[in-house]
Protein backbone atom coordinates (compact mmCIF):
# COMPACT_ATOMS: atom_id res chain seq x y z
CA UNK A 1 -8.81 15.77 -13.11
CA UNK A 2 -7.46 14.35 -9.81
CA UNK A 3 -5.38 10.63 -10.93
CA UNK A 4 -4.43 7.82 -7.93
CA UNK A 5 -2.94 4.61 -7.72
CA UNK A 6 -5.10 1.48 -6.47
CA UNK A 7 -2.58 -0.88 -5.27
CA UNK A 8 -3.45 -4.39 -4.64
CA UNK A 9 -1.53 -7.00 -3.22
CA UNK A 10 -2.75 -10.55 -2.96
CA UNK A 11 -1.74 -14.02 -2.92
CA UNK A 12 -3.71 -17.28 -4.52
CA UNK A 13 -4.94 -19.85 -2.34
CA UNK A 14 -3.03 -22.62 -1.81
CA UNK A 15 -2.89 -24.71 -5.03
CA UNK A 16 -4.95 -22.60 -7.22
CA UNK A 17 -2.64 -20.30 -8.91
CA UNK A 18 -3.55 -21.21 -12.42
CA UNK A 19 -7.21 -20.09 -10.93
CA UNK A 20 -5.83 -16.92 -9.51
CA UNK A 21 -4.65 -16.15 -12.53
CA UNK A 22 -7.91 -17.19 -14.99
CA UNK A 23 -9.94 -14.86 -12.37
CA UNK A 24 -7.52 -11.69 -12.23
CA UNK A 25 -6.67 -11.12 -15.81
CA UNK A 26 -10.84 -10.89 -16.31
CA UNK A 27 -11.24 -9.06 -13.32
CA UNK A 28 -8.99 -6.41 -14.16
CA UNK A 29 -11.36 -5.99 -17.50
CA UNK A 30 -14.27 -5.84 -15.28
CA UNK A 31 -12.87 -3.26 -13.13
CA UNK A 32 -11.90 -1.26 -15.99
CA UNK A 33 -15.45 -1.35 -16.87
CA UNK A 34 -16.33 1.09 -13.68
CA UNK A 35 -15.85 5.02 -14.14
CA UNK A 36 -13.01 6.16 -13.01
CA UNK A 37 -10.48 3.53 -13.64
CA UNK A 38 -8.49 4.38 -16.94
CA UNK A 39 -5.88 1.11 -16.80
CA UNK A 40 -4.45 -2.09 -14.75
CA UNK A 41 -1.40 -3.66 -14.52
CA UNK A 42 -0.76 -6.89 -12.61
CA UNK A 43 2.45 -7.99 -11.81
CA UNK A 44 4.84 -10.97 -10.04
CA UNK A 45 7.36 -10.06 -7.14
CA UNK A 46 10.69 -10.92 -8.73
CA UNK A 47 12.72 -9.46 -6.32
CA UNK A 48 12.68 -8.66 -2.57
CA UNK A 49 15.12 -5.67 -1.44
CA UNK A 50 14.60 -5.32 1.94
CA UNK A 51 12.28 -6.75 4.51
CA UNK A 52 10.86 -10.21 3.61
CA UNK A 53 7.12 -9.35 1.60
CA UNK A 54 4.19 -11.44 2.18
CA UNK A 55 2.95 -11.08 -0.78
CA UNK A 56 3.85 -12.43 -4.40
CA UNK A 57 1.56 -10.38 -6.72
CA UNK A 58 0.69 -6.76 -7.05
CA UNK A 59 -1.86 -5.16 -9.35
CA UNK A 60 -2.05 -1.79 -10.30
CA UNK A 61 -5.22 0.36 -11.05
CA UNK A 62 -4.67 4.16 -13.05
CA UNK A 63 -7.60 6.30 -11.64
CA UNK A 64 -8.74 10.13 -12.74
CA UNK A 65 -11.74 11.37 -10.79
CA UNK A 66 -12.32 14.34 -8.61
CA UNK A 67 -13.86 12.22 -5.94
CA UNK A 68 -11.73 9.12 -5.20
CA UNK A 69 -14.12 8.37 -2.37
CA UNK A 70 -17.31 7.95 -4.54
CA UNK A 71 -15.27 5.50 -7.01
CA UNK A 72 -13.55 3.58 -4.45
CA UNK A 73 -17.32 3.29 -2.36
CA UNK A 74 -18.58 2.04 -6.04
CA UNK A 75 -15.78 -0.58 -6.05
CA UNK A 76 -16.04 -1.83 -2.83
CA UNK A 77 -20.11 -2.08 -3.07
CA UNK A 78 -19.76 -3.88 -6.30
CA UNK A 79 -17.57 -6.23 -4.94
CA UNK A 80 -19.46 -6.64 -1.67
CA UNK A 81 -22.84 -7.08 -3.79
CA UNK A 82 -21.40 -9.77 -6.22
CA UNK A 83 -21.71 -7.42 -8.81
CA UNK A 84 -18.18 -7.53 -9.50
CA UNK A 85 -16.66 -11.03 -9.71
CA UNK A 86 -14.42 -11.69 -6.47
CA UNK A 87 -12.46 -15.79 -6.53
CA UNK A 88 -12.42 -17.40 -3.50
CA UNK A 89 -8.98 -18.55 -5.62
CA UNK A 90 -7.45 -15.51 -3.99
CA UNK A 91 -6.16 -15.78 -0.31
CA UNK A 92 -8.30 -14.32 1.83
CA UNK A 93 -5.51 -11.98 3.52
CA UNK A 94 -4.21 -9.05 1.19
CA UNK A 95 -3.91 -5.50 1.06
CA UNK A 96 -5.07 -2.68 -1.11
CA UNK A 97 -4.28 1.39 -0.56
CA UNK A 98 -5.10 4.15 -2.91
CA UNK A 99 -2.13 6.66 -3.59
CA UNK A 100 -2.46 10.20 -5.08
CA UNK A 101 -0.41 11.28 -8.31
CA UNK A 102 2.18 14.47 -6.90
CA UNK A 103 3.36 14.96 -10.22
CA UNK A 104 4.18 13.85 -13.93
CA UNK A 105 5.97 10.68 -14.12
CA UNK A 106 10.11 11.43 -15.28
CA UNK A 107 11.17 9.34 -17.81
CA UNK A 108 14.80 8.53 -18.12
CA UNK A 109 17.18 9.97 -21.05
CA UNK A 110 18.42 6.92 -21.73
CA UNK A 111 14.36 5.86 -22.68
CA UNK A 112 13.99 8.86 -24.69
């Protein structure tokens, strides 16, 4: 089985962070819901090291299919249906990209 990386990066609208928030930690449950998707991750930029991001949060989506394009069509026609739940809390600029595993991850000695 073929495994990706959905990346999203967003921003709340102004003011409605504690909204953002509310919305995303469900919505990653109700995208976990779809086949495909086997786990989610959001996260906070605490750190910028290099050019200047323009976005503060990232979410990340573990996927195992062997036909990305027929899960990510599913997503984005659940989301353009309003069968999946999509907050106007959430800026309406963002990005998303889908990135294909090359490998096994390498965990560091010092982990082990």
């Amino acid at each position: 089985m073929r495994r990706y990386k959905l990346v999203a990066m967003t921003n709340p609208s102004e003011g409605r962070t504690a909204e953002y928030d509310t919305w995303y930690d469900a919505h990653l449950r109700e995208v976990l819901a779809l086949p495909g998707f086997k786990s989610a991750q959001r996260f906070r930029l605490a750190k910028e090291l290099g050019a200047e991001s323009t976005f503060s949060f990232l979410a990340i989506y573990e996927v195992e299919t062997e036909d990305i394009d027929r899960v990510m069509a599913d997503l984005i026609d659940r989301a353009t249906t309003g069968r999946l739940s999509i907050s106007d809390a959430v800026a309406p600029k963002n990005y998303a990209a889908v990135y294909e595993e090359l490998g096994p991850a390498i965990i560091s000695e010092a982990a082990i």
